[in-house]
N, C-alpha and C. Protein backbone atom coordinates (compact mmCIF):
# COMPACT_ATOMS: atom_id res chain seq x y z
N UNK A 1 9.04 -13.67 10.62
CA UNK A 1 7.76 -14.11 10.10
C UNK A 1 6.62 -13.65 11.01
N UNK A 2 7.01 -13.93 12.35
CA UNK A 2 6.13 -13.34 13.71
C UNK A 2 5.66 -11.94 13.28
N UNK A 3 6.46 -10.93 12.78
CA UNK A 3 5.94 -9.21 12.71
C UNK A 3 5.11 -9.37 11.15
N UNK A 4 5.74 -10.17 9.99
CA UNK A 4 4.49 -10.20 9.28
C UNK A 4 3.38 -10.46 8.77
N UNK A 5 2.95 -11.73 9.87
CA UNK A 5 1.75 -11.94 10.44
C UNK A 5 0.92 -11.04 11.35
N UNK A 6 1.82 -10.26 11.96
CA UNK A 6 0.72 -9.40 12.92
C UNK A 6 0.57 -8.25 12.12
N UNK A 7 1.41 -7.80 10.77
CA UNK A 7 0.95 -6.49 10.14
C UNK A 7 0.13 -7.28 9.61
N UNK A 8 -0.02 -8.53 8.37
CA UNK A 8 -1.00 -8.65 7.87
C UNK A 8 -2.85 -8.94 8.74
N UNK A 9 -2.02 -9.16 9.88
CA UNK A 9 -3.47 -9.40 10.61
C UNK A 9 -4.18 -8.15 11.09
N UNK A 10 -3.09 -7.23 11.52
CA UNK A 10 -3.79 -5.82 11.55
C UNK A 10 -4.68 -5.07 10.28
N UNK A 11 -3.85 -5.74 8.87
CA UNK A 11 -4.28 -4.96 8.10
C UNK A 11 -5.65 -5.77 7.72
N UNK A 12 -6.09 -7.04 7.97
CA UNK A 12 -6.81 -7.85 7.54
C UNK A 12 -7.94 -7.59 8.75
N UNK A 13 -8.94 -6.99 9.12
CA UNK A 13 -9.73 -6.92 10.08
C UNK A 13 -10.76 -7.48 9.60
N UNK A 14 -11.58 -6.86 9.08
CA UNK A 14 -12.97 -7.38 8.70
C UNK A 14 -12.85 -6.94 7.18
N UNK A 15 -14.01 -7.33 6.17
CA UNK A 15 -14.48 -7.12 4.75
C UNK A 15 -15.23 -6.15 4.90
N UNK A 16 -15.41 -5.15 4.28
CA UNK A 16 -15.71 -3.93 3.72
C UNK A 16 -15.58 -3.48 2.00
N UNK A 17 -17.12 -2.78 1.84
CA UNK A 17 -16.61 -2.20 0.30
C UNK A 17 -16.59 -1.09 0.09
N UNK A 18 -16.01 -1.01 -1.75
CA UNK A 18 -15.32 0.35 -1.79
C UNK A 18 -16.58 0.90 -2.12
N UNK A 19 -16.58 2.17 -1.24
CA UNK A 19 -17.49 3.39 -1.41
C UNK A 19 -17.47 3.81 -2.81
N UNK A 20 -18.53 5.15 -3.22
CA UNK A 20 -17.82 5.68 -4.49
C UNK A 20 -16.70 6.39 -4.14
N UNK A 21 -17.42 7.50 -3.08
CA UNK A 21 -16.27 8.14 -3.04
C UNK A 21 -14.97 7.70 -1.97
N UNK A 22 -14.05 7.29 -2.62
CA UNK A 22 -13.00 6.32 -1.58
C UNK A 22 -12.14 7.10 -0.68
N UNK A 23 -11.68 8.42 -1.40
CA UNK A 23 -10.98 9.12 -0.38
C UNK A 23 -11.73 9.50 1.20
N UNK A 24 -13.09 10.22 0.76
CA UNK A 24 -14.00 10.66 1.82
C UNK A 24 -14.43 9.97 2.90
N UNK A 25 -14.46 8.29 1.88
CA UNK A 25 -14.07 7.04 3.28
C UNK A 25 -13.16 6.74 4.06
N UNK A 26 -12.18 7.01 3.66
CA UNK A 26 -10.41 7.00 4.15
C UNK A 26 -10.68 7.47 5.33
N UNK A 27 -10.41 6.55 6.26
CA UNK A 27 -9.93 6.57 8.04
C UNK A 27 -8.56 7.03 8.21
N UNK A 28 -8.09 8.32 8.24
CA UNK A 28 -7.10 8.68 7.75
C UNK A 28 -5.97 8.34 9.28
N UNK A 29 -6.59 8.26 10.16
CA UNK A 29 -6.16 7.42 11.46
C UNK A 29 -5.58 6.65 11.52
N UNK A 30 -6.31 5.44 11.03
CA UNK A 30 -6.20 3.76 10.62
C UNK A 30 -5.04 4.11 9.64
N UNK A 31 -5.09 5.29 8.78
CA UNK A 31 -4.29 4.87 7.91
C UNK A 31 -2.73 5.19 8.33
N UNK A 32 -2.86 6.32 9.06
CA UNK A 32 -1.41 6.77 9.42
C UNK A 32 -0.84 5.40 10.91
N UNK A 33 -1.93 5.36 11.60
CA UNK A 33 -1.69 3.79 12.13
C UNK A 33 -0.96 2.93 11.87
N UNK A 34 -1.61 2.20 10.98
CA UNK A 34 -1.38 1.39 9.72
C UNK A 34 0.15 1.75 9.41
N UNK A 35 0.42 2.34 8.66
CA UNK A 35 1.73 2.82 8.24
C UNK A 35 2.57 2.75 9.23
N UNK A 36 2.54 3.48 10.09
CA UNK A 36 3.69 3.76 11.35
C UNK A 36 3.90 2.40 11.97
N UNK A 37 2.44 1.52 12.18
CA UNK A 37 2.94 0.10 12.47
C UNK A 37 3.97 -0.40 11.72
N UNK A 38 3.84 -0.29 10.18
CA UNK A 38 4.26 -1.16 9.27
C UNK A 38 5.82 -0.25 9.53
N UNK A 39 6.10 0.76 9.53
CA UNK A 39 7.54 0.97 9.43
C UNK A 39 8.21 0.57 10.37
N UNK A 40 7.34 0.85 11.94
CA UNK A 40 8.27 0.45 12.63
C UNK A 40 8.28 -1.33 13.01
N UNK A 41 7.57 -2.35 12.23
CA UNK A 41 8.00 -3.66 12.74
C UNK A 41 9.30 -3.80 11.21
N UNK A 42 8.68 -3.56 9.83
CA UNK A 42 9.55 -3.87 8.77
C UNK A 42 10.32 -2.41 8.31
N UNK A 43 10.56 -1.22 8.98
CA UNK A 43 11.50 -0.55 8.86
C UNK A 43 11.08 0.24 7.38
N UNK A 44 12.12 1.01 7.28
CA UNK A 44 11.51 2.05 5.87
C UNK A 44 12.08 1.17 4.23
N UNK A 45 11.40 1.41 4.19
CA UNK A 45 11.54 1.14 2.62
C UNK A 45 12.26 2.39 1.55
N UNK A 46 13.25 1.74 0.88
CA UNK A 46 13.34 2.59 0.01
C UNK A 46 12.30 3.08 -0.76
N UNK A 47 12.75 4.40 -1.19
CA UNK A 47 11.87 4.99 -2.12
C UNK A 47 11.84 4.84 -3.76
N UNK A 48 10.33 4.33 -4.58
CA UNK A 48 10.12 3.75 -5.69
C UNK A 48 9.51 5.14 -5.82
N UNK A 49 9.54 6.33 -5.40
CA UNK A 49 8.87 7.90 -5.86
C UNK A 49 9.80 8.75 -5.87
N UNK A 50 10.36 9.43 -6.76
CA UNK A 50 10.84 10.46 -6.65
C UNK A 50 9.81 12.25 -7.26
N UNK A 51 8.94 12.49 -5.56
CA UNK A 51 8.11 13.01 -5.54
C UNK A 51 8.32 15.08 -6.12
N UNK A 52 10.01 14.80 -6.22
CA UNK A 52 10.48 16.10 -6.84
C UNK A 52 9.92 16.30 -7.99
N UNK A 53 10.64 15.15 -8.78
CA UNK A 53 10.26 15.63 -10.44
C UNK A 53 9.54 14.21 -10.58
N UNK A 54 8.17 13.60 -10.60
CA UNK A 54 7.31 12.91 -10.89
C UNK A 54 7.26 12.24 -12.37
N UNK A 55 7.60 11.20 -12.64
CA UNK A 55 7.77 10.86 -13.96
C UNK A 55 6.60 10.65 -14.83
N UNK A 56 5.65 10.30 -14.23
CA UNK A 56 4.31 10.12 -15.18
C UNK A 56 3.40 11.28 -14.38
N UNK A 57 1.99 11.54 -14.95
CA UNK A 57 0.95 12.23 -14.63
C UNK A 57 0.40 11.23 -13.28
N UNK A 58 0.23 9.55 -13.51
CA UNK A 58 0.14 9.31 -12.39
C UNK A 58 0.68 9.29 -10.92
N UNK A 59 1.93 9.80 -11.34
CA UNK A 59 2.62 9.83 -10.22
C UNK A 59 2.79 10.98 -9.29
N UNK A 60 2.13 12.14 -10.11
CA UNK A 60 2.15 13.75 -10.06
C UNK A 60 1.12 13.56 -9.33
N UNK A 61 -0.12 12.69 -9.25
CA UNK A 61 -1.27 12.69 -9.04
C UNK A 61 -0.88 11.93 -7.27
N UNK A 62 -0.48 11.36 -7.48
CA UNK A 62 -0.29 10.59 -6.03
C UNK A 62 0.93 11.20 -4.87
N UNK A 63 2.06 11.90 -5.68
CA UNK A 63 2.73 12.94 -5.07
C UNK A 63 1.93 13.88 -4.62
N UNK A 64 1.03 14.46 -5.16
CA UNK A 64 0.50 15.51 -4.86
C UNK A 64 -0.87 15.67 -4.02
N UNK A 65 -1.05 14.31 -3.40
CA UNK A 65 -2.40 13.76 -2.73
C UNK A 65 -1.64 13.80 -1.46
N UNK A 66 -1.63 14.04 -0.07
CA UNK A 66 -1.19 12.86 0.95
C UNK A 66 -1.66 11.87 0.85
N UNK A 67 -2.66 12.16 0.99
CA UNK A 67 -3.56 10.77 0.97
C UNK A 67 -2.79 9.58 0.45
N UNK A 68 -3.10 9.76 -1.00
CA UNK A 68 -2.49 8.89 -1.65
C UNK A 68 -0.96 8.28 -1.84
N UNK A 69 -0.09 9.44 -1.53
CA UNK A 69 1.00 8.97 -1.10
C UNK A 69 1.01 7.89 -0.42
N UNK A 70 0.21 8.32 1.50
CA UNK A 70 0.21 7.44 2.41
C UNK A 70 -0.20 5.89 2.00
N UNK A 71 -1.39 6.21 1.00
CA UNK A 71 -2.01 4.86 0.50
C UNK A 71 -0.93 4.25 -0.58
N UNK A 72 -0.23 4.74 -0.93
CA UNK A 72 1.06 4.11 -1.74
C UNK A 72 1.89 3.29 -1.13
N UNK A 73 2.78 3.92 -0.16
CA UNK A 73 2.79 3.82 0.88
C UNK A 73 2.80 1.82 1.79
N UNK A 74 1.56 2.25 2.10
CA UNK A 74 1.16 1.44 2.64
C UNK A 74 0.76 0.01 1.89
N UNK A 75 0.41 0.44 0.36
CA UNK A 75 -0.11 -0.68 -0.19
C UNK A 75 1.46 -1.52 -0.63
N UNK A 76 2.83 -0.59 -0.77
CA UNK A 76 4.01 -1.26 -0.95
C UNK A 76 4.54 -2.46 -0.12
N UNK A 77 4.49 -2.07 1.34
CA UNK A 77 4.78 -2.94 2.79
C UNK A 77 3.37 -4.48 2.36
N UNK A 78 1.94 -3.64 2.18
CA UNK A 78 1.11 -5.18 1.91
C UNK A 78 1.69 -5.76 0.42
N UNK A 79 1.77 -5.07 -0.26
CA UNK A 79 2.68 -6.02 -1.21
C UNK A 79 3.73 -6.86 -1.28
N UNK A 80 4.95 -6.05 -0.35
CA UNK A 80 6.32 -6.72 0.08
C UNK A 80 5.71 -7.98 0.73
N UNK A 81 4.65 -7.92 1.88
CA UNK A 81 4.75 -8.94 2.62
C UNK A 81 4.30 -9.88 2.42
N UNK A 82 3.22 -9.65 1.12
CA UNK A 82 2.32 -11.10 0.59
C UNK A 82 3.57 -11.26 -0.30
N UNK A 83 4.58 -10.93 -1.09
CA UNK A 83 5.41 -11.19 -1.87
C UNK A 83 6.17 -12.52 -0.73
N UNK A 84 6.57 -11.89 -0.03
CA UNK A 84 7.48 -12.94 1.27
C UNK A 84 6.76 -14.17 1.23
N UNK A 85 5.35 -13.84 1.94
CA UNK A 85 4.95 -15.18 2.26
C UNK A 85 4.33 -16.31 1.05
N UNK A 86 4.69 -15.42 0.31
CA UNK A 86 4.06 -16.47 -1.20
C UNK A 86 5.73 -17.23 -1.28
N UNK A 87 6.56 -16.46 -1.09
CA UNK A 87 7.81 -17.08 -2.10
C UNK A 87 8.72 -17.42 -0.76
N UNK A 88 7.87 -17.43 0.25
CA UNK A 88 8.94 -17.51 1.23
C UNK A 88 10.61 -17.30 1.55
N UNK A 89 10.76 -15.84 0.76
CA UNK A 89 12.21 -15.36 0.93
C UNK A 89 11.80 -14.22 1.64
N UNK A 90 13.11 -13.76 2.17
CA UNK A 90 13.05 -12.43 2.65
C UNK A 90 13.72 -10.96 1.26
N UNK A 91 12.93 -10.27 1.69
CA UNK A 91 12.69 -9.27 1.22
C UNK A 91 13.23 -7.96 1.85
N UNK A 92 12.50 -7.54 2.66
CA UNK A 92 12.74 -6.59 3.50
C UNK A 92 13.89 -6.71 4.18
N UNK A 93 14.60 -5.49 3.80
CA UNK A 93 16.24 -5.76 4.52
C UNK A 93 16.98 -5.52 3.49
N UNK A 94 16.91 -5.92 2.19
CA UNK A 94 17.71 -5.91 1.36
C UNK A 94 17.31 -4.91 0.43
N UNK A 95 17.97 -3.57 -0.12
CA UNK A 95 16.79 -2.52 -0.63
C UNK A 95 16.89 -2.89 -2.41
N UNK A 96 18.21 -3.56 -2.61
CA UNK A 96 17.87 -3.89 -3.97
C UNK A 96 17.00 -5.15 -4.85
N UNK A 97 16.69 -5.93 -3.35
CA UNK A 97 15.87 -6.87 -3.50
C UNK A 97 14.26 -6.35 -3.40
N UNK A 98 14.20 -5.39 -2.75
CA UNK A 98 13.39 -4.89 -2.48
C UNK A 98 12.55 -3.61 -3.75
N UNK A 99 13.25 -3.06 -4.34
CA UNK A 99 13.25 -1.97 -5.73
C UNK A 99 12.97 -3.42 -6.83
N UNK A 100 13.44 -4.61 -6.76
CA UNK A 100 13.16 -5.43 -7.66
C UNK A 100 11.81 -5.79 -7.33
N UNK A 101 11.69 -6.56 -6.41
CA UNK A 101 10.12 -7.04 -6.32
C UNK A 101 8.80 -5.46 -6.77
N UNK A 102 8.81 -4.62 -5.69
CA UNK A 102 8.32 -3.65 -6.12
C UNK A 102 8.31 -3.30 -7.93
N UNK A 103 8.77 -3.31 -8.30
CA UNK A 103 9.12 -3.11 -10.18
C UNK A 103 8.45 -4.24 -10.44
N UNK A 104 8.71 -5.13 -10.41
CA UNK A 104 7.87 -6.43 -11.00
C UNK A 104 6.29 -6.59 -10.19
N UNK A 105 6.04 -5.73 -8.87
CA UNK A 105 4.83 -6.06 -8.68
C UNK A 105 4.10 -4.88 -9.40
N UNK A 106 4.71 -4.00 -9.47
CA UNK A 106 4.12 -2.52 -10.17
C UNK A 106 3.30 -1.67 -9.54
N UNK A 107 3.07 -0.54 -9.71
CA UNK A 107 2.19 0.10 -9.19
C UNK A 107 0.65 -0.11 -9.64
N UNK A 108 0.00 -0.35 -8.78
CA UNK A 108 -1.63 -0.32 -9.07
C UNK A 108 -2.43 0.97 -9.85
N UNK A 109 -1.54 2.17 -9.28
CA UNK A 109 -2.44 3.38 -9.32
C UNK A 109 -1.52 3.74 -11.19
N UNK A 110 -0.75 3.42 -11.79
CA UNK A 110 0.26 3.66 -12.66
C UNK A 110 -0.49 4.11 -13.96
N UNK A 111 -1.64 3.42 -14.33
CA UNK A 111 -2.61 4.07 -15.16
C UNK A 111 -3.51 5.13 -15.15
N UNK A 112 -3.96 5.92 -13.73
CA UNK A 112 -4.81 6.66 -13.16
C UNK A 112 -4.84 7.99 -13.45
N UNK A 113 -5.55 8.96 -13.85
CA UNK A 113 -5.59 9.91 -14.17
C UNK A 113 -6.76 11.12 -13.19
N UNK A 114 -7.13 9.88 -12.43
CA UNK A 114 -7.91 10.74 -11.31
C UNK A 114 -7.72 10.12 -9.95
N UNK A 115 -7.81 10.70 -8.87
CA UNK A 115 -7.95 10.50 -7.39
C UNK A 115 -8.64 9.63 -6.73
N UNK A 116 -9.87 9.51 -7.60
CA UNK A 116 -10.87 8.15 -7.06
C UNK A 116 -10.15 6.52 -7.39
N UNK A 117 -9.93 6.86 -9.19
CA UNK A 117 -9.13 5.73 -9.63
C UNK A 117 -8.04 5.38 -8.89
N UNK A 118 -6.91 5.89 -8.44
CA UNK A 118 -5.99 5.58 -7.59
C UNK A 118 -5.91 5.38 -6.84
N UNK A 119 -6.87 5.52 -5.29
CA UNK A 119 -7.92 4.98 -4.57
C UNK A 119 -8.40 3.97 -4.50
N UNK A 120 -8.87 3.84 -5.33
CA UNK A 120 -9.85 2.62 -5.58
C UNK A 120 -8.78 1.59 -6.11
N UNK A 121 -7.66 1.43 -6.88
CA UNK A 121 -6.72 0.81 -7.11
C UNK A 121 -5.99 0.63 -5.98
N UNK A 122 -5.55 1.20 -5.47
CA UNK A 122 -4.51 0.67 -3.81
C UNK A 122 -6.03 -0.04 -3.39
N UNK A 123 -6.74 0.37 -3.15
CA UNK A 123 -7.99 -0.62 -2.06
C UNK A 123 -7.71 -2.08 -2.86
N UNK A 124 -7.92 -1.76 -4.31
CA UNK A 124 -7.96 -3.32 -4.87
C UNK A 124 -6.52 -4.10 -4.61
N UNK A 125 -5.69 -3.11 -4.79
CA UNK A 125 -3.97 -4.46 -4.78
C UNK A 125 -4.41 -4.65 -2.75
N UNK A 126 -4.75 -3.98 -2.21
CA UNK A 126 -4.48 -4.10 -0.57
C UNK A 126 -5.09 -5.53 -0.59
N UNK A 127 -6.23 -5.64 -1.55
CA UNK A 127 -7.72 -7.11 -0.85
C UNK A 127 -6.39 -8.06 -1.40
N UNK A 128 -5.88 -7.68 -2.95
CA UNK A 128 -5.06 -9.03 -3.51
C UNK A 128 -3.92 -9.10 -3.06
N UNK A 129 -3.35 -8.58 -2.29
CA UNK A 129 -2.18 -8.92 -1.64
C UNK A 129 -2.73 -9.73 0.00
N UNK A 130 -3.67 -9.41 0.36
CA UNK A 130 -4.10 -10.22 1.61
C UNK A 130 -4.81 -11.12 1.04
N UNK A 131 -4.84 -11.65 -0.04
CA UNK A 131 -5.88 -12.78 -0.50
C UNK A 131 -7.09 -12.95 -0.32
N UNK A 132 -7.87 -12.25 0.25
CA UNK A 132 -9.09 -11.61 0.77
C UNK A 132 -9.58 -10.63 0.98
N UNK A 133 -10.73 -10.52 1.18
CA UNK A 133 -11.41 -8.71 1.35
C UNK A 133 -10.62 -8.54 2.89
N UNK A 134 -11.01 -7.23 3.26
CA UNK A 134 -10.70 -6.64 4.45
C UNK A 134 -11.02 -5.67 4.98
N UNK A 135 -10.89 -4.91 6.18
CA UNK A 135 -11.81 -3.47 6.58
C UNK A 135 -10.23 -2.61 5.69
N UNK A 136 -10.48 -1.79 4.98
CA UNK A 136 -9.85 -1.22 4.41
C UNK A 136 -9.73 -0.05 4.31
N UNK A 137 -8.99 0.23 5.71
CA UNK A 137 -8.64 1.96 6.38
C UNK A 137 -9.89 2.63 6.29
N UNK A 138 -11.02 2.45 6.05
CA UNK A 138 -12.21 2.88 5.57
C UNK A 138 -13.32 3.06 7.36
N UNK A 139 -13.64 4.62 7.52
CA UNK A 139 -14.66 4.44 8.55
C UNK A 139 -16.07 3.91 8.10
N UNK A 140 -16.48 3.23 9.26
CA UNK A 140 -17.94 2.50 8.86
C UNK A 140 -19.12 3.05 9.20
């Protein structure tokens, strides 16, 4: 519980809003940060992308971003972990428990047909999975 309090507190800094343009805001630092924290306290996550053959256009779109990958990514671990502390089970550790929650929380970006939209969707699941706004990988 100790490591996912300190990712959510890392990820929870201050409130910030979304720019228009969201990628161009992207602290791409913070973000690879961010991430590398999150793998190495809760470890890798299976993969919900199979970035070979992409099943939807949205997914072609976020395969084919880093960016957005990373922001995929990352918004999965803040999902897993507000999932935990809402339902107080563990999650992480178990990968078929883990492919379940993920499926039922869904992807944010899953409707998106552009780069900003998908963007701007991980920023929004990141605030609702921390229950609050937050500085959101974003330079100020």
């Amino acid at each position: 519980m100790f490591k996912f309090s300190v990712l959510l507190l890392g990820l929870c800094v201050a409130s910030a809003p979304v720019w228009a343009d969201c990628l161009a805001q992207l602290d791409r630092q913070t973000l690879a940060e961010q991430l590398s924290r999150s793998t190495e306290y809760l470890g890798p996550l299976p993969s919900d992308l199979n970035c070979v053959k992409p099943a939807t256009p949205s997914m072609q779109l976020v395969c084919g971003n880093a960016d957005l990958l990373a922001l995929h990514h990352l918004n999965r671990y803040a999902q897993l972990v507000a999932y935990e502390s809402a339902t107080k089970q563990q999650v992480i550790g178990n990968d078929a428990f883990v492919a379940q929650v993920l499926q039922q929380v869904g992807n944010p970006a899953q409707a998106c047909t552009t780069v900003e939209c998908a963007c701007k969707r991980y920023v929004q699941s990141f605030q609702d999975a921390a229950g609050y706004d937050f500085k959101l990988l974003h330079a100020l």
